[in-house]
Protein backbone atom coordinates (compact mmCIF):
# COMPACT_ATOMS: atom_id res chain seq x y z
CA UNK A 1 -7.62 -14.75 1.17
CA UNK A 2 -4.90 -13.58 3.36
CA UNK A 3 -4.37 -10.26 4.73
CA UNK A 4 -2.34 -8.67 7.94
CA UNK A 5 -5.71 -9.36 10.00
CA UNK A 6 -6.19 -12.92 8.71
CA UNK A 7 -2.44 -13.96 8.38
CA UNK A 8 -2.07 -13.09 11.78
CA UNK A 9 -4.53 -15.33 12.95
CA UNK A 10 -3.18 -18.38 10.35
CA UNK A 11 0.26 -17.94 11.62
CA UNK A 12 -0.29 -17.90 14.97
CA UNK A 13 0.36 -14.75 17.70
CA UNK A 14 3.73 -16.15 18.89
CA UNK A 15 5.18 -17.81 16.06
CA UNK A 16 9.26 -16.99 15.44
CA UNK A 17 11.05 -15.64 13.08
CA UNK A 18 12.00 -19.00 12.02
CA UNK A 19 14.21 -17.85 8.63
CA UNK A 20 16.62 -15.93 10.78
CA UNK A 21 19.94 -16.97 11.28
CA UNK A 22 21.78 -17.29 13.92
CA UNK A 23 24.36 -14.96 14.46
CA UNK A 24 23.32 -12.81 11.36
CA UNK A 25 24.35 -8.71 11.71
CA UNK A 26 21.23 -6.60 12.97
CA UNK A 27 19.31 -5.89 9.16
CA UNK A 28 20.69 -8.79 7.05
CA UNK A 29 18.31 -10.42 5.76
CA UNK A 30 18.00 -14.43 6.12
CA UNK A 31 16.40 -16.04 3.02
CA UNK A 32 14.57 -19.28 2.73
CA UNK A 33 12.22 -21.01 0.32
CA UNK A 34 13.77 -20.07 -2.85
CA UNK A 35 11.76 -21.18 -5.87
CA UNK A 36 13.00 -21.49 -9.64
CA UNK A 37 15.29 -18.96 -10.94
CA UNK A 38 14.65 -17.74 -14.62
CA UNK A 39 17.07 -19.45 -16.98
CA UNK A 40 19.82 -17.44 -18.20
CA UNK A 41 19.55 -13.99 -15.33
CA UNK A 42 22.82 -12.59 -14.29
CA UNK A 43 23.84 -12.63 -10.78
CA UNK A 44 22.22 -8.92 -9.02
CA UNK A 45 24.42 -6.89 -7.98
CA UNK A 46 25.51 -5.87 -4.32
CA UNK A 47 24.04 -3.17 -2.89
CA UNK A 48 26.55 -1.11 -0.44
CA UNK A 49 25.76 -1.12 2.77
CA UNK A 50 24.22 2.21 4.25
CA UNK A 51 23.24 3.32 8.12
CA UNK A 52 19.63 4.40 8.10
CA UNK A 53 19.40 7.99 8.19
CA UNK A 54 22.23 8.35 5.37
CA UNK A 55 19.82 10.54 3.46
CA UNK A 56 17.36 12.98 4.74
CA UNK A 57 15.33 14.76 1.32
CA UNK A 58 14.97 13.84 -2.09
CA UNK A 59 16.14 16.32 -4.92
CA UNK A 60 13.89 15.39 -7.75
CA UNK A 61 10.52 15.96 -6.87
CA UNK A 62 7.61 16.26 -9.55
CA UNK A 63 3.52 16.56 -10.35
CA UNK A 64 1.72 15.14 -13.32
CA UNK A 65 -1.75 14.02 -13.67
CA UNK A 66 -2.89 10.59 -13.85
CA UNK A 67 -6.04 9.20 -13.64
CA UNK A 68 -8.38 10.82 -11.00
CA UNK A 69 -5.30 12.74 -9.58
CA UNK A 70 -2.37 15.09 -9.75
CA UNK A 71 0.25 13.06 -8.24
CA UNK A 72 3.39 14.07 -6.53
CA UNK A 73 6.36 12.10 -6.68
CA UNK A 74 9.90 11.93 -6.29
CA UNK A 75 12.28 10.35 -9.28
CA UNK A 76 15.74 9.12 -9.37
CA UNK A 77 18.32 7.63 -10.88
CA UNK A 78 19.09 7.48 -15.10
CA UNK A 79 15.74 8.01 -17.29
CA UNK A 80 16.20 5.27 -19.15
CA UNK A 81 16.90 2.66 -17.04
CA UNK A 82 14.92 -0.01 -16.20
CA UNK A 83 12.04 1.07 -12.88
CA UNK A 84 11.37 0.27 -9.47
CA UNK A 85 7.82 2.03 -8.19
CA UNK A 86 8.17 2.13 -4.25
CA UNK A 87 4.91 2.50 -2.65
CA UNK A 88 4.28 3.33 0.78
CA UNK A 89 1.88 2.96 3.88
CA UNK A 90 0.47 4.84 6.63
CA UNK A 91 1.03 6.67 8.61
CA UNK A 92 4.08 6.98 6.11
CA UNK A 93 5.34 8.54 3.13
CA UNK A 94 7.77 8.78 0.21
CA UNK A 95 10.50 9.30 2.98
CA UNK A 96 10.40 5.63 4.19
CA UNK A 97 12.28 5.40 0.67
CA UNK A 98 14.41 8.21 0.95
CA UNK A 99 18.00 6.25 1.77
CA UNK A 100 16.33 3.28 -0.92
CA UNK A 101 16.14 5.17 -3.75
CA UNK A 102 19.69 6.41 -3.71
CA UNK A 103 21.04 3.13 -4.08
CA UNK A 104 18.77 1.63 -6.46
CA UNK A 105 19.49 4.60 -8.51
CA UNK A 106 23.38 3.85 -8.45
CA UNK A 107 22.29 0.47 -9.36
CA UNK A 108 21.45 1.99 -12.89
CA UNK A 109 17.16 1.92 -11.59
CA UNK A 110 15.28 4.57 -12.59
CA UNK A 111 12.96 5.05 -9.31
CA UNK A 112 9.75 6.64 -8.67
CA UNK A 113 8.06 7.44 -5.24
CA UNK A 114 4.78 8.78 -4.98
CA UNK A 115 2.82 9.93 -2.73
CA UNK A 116 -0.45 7.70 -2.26
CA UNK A 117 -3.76 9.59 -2.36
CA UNK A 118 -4.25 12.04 0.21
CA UNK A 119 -0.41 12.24 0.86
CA UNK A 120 1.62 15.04 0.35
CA UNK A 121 1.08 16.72 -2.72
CA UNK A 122 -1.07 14.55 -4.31
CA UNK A 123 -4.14 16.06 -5.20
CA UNK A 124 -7.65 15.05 -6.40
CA UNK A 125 -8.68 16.44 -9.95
CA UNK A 126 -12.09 17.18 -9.18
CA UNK A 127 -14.13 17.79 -5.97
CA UNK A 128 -16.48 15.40 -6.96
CA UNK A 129 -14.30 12.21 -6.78
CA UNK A 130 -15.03 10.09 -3.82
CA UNK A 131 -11.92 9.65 -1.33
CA UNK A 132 -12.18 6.42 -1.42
CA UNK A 133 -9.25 4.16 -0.60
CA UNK A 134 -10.20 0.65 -1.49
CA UNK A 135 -7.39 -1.87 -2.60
CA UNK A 136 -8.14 -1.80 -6.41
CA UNK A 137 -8.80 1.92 -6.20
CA UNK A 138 -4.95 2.75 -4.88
CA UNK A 139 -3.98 0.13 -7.36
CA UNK A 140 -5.49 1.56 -10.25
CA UNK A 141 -4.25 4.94 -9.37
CA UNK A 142 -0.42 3.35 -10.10
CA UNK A 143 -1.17 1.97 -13.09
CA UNK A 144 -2.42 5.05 -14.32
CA UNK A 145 0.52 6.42 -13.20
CA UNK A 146 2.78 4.24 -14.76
CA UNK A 147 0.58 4.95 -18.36
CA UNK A 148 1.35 9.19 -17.65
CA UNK A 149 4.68 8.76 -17.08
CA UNK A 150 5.18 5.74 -20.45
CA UNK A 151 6.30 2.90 -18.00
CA UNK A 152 5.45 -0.19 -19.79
CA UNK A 153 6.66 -2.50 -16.65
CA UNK A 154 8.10 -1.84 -13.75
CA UNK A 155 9.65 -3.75 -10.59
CA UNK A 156 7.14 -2.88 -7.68
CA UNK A 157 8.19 -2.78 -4.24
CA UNK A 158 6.36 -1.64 -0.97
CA UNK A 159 5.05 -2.18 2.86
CA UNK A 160 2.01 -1.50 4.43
CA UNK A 161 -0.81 0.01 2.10
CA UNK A 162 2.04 -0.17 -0.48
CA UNK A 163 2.59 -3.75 -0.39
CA UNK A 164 -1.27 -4.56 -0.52
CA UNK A 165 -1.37 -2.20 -3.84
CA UNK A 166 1.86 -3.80 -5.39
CA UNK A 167 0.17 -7.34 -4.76
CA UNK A 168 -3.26 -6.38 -6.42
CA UNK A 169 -1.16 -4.74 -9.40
CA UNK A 170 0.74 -8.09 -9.75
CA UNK A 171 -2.72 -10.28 -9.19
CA UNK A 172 -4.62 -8.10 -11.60
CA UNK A 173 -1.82 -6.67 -14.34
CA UNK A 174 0.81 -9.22 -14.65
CA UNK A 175 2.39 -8.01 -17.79
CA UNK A 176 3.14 -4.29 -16.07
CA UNK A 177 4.93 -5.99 -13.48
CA UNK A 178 8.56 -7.02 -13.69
CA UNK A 179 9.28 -8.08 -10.46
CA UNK A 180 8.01 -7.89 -6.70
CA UNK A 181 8.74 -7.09 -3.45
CA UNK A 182 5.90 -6.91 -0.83
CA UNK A 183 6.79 -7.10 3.20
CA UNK A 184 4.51 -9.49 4.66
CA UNK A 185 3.58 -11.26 1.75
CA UNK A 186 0.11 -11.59 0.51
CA UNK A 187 -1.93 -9.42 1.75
CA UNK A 188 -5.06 -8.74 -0.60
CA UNK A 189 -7.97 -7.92 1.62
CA UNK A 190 -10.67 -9.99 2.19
CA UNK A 191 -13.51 -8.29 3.33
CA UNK A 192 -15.51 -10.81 4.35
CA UNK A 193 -12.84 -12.35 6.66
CA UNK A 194 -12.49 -9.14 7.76
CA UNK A 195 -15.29 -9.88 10.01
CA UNK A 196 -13.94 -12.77 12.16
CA UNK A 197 -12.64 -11.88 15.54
CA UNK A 198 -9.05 -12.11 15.93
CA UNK A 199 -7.64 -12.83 19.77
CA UNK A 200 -7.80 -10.21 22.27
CA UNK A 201 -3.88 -9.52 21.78
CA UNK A 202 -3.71 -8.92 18.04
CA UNK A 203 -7.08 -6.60 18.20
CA UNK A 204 -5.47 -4.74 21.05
CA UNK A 205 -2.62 -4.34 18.37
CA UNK A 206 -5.12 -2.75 15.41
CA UNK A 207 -6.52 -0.24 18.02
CA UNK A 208 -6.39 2.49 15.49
CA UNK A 209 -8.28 0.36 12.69
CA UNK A 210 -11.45 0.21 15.35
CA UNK A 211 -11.04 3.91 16.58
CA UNK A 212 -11.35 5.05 12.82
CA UNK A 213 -14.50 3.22 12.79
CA UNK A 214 -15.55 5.86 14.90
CA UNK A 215 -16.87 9.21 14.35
CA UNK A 216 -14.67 9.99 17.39
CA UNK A 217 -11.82 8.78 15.13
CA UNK A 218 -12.76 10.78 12.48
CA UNK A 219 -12.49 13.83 14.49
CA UNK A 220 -9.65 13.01 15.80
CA UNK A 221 -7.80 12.84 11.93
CA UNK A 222 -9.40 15.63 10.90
CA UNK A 223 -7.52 17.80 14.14
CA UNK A 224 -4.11 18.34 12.96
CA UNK A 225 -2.31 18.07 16.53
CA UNK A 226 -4.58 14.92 17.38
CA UNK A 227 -3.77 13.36 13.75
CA UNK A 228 -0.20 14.29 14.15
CA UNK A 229 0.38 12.67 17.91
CA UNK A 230 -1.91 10.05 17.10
CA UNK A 231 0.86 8.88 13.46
CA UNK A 232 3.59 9.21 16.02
CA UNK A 233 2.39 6.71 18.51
CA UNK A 234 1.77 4.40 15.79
CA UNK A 235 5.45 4.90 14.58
CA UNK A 236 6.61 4.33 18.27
CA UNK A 237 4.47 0.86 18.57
CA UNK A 238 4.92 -0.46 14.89
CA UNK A 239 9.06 -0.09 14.83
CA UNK A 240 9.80 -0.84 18.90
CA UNK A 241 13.51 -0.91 18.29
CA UNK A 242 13.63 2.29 15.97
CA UNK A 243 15.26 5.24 17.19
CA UNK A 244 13.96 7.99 14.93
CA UNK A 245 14.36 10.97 15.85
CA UNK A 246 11.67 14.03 15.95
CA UNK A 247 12.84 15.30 12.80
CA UNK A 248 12.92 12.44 10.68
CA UNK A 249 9.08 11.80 12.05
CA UNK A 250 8.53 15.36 11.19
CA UNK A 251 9.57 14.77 7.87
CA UNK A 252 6.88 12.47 6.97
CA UNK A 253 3.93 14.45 9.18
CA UNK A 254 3.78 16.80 6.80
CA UNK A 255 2.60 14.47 4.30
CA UNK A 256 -0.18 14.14 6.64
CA UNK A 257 -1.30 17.74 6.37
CA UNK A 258 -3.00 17.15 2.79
CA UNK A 259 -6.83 18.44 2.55
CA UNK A 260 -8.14 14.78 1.78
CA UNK A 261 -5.49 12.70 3.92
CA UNK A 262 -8.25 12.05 7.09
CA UNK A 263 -10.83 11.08 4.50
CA UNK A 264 -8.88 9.24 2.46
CA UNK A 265 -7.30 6.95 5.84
CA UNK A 266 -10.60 6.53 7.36
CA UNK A 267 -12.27 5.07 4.25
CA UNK A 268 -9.38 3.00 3.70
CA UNK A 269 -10.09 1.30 7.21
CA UNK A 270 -13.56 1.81 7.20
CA UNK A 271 -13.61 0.02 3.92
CA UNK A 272 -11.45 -3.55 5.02
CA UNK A 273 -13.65 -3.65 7.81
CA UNK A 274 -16.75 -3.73 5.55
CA UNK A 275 -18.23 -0.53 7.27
CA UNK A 276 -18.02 1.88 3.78
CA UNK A 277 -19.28 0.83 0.30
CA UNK A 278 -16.94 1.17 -2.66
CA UNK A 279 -17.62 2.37 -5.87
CA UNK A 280 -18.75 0.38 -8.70
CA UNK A 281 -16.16 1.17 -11.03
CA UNK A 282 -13.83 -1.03 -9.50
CA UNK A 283 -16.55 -3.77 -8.80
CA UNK A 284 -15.16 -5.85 -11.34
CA UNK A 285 -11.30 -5.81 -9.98
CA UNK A 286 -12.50 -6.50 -6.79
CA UNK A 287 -14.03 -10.06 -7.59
CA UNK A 288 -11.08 -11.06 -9.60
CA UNK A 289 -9.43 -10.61 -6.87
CA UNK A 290 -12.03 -12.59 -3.77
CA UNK A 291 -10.97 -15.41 -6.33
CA UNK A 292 -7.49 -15.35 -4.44
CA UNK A 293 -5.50 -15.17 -7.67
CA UNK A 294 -1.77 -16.22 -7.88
CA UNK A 295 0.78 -14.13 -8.15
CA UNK A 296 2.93 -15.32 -10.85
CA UNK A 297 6.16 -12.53 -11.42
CA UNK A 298 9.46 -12.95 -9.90
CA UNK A 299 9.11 -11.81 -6.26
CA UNK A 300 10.57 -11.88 -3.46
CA UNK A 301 8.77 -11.81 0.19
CA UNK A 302 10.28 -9.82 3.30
CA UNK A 303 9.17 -10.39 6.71
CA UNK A 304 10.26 -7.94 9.66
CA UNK A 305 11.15 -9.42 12.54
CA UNK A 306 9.84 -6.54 14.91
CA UNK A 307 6.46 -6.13 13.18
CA UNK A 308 4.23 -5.89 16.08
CA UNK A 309 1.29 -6.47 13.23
CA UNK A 310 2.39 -10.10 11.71
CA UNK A 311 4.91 -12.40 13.11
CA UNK A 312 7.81 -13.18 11.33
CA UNK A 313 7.55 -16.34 9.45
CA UNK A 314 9.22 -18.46 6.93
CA UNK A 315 6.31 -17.64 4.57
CA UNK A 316 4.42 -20.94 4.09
CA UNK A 317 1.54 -19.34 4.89
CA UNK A 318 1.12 -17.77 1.71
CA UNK A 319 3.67 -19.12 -0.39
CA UNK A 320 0.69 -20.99 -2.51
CA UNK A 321 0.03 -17.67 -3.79
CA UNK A 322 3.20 -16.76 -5.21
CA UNK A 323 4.05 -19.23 -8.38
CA UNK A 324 6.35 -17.97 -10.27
CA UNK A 325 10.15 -17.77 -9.21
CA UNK A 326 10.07 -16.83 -5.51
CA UNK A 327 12.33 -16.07 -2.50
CA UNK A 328 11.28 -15.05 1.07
CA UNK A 329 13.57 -13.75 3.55
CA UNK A 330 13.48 -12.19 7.28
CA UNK A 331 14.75 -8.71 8.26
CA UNK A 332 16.15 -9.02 11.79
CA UNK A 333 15.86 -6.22 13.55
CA UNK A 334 13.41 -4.25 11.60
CA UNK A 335 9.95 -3.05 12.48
CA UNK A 336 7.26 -2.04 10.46
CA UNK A 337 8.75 0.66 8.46
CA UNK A 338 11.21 -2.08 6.89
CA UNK A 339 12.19 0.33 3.70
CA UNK A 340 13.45 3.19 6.27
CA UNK A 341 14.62 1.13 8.90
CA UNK A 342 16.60 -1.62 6.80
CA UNK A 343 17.13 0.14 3.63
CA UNK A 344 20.31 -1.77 2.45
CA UNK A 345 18.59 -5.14 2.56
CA UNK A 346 15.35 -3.99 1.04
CA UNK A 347 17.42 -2.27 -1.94
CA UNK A 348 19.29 -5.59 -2.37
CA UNK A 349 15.62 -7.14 -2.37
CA UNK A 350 14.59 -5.27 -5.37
CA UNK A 351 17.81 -6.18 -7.47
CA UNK A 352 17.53 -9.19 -6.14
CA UNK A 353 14.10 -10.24 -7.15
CA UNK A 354 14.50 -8.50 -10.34
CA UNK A 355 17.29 -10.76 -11.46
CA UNK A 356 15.41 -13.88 -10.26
C-alpha cells in the first residue's frame, strides 16, 4: 500500500515532474494517462482563471452534528446542485479552499468545506470520545456528514489529510462517491510500511512526523506560540515558491486554536507511525483497506510540482489502484497547499473529473 512515506521511496527522491509541459503558464496543469471516459458525459466546463488570493473569507459558514461531532463548515453555491466535499490537511484549513469554492459554486456545485476534527469549530460531542485521528476514523466522520446534511453522493476532492480521507471514502463507500480528486494519488496508510526507513533526505523532510512522536512534540502543540510558529515553518518548507503573506497564514492559525487540535494532530502521526492504538470500532475498515483496494470512481490525480513531500510524477506508481475512468495531471508551480496556491486548475479538476 502506498502512502506519502512509501511513494516517496517507490518513486524515487529525484524523480521529475515528467507530465509537465514545456512552456506551460506557471499553474496549468499538464495531464497524462487518461483512462476511459464514461459514454455519453458532456464536455466540463471552463473554469475562469483567478490569481490566488482573489478571495479572503467565506460568507456561509454553519454547525450541525454528525456522528461523534458538531462540525463546522462553510457552504456554497445553489442547494440543489450537484456537491463537491473539499477536505483539507494540516497544518491547514477550510481556507486552502476559500478562492475554490467560489468558482465551483458559479459552476452550478453546491460546495461544502469542513473543518476536520480538531479544526476550527468543530467540536467533539462528548468528552469521552477518544481524539483519535486514524484514516477510517476522519473518513467516517464525512460520511456521517454527508448522511446529516442528506448528500446521497458527492464529488470529493482534497490534499494532505484530505486526500488520504477522500481515497478511503472512495476505497470503502463507492456508491457515495461521484467523482475524485486526491493530490498525490493514493495514499491510504500502511502502517506496517510505515516502519521501513526511508533515505536520510526524505526523513529530514518529515521532521515534524518524528518530533510529534515525542512528548517534547506534544508540548510543543499544546503551547499556542510554539504550535503557531511551528504550522508556519511547515507552510514556508511545504510551498517554497508561495508568497503568502502573514495574514493569509493568520487566517488559517486560528483554526489551530481548537481545544482538541494538538491531540487530535499528534495521534494522527503517532498513529501512521504505529506508535498509538486505534479503536476497535473502525477495526473492520481498516483491514478492508491493508487489502489495498481499487479505487474504481471517475478521478482524477494531481501532482504538485513543488511538493517537497512526493516528487512529481506521471502517476504510474499508483495508477493500478485507480480503475475506473482516470486522468492524472501535474501542477507546475505549486507546492503543497495545491487548492490555495493553484486554485483555478484544481477547480477545473473537480469539473473535470466529474464529467469523466
Amino acid at each position: 500500500m502506498i502512502d506519502r512515506r512509501t511513494f516517496t521511496k517507490a518513486a524515487g527522491l529525484g524523480a521529475a515532474a515528467t507530465a509537465v509541459a514545456l512552456g506551460a503558464p506557471p499553474n496549468a496543469p499538464a495531464a497524462s494517462a487518461a483512462g476511459p471516459r464514461r459514454p455519453g458525459r458532456r464536455p466540463a466546463p471552463v473554469i475562469p482563471a483567478i490569481d490566488p488570493g482573489t478571495h479572503t473569507a467565506f460568507t456561509g459558514l454553519r454547525r450541525i452534528r454528525a456522528g461523534v461531532l458538531d462540525v463546522g463548515y462553510a457552504e456554497a453555491g445553489p442547494e440543489h446542485g450537484p456537491v463537491v466535499v473539499c477536505l483539507h490537511g494540516w497544518p491547514y484549513d477550510i481556507h486552502s479552499f476559500v478562492d475554490v469554492a467560489p468558482l465551483l459554486a458559479d459552476a452550478g456545485y453546491r460546495v461544502i468545506v469542513p473543518y476536520l476534527r480538531g479544526h476550527g469549530t468543530t467540536t467533539f460531542l462528548s468528552p469521552a470520545t477518544v481524539r483519535n485521528a486514524q484514516q477510517s476514523a476522519v473518513a467516517v466522520d464525512v460520511i456521517a456528514l454527508m448522511d446529516a446534511l442528506d448528500i446521497r453522493q458527492a464529488v470529493l476532492a482534497g490534499f494532505d489529510w484530505g486526500s488520504r480521507t477522500a481515497g478511503v471514502i472512495a476505497a470503502l463507500w463507492p456508491e457515495r462517491v461521484r467523482a475524485l480528486v486526491p493530490v498525490s494519488g493514493y495514499l491510504v496508510t500502511d502502517v506496517a510500511a510505515q516502519k521501513d526507513p526511508l533515505p536520510p533526505k526524505a526523513e529530514h523532510t518529515w521532521w515534524y512526523q518524528y518530533y510529534f512522536a515525542t512528548e517534547r512534540g506534544r508540548a510543543a502543540m499544546e503551547n499556542r506560540r510554539n504550535r503557531h510558529d511551528l504550522c508556519r515553518l511547515v507552510w514556508e518548507e511545504a510551498s517554497p515558491t508561495w508568497n503568502f503573506d502573514d495574514a493569509t497564514f493568520e487566517r488559517t492559525a486560528a483554526a489551530f486554536d481548537n481545544p482538541d487540535h494538538a491531540a487530535v494532530v499528534v495521534h494522527n502521526y503517532r498513529w501512521r507511525l504505529g506508535l498509538a492504538d486505534g479503536e476497535r470500532r473502525y477495526d473492520r475498515y481498516e483491514r478492508r483497506l491493508a487489502t489495498r483496494p481499487a479505487i474504481t470512481v471517475p478521478t482524477i490525480t494531481l501532482d504538485p510540482a513543488l511538493d517537497p513531500f512526493l516528487p512529481a510524477t506521471d502517476g504510474t506508481a499508483y495508477r493500478k489502484y485507480f480503475t475506473g475512468p482516470y486522468e492524472h495531471r501535474v501542477l507546475p508551480g505549486t507546492g503543497h497547499d495545491a487548492p490555495q496556491e493553484a486554485p483555478t486548475a484544481f477547480a477545473q479538476a473537480v469539473v473535470d473529473a466529474d464529467h469523466l
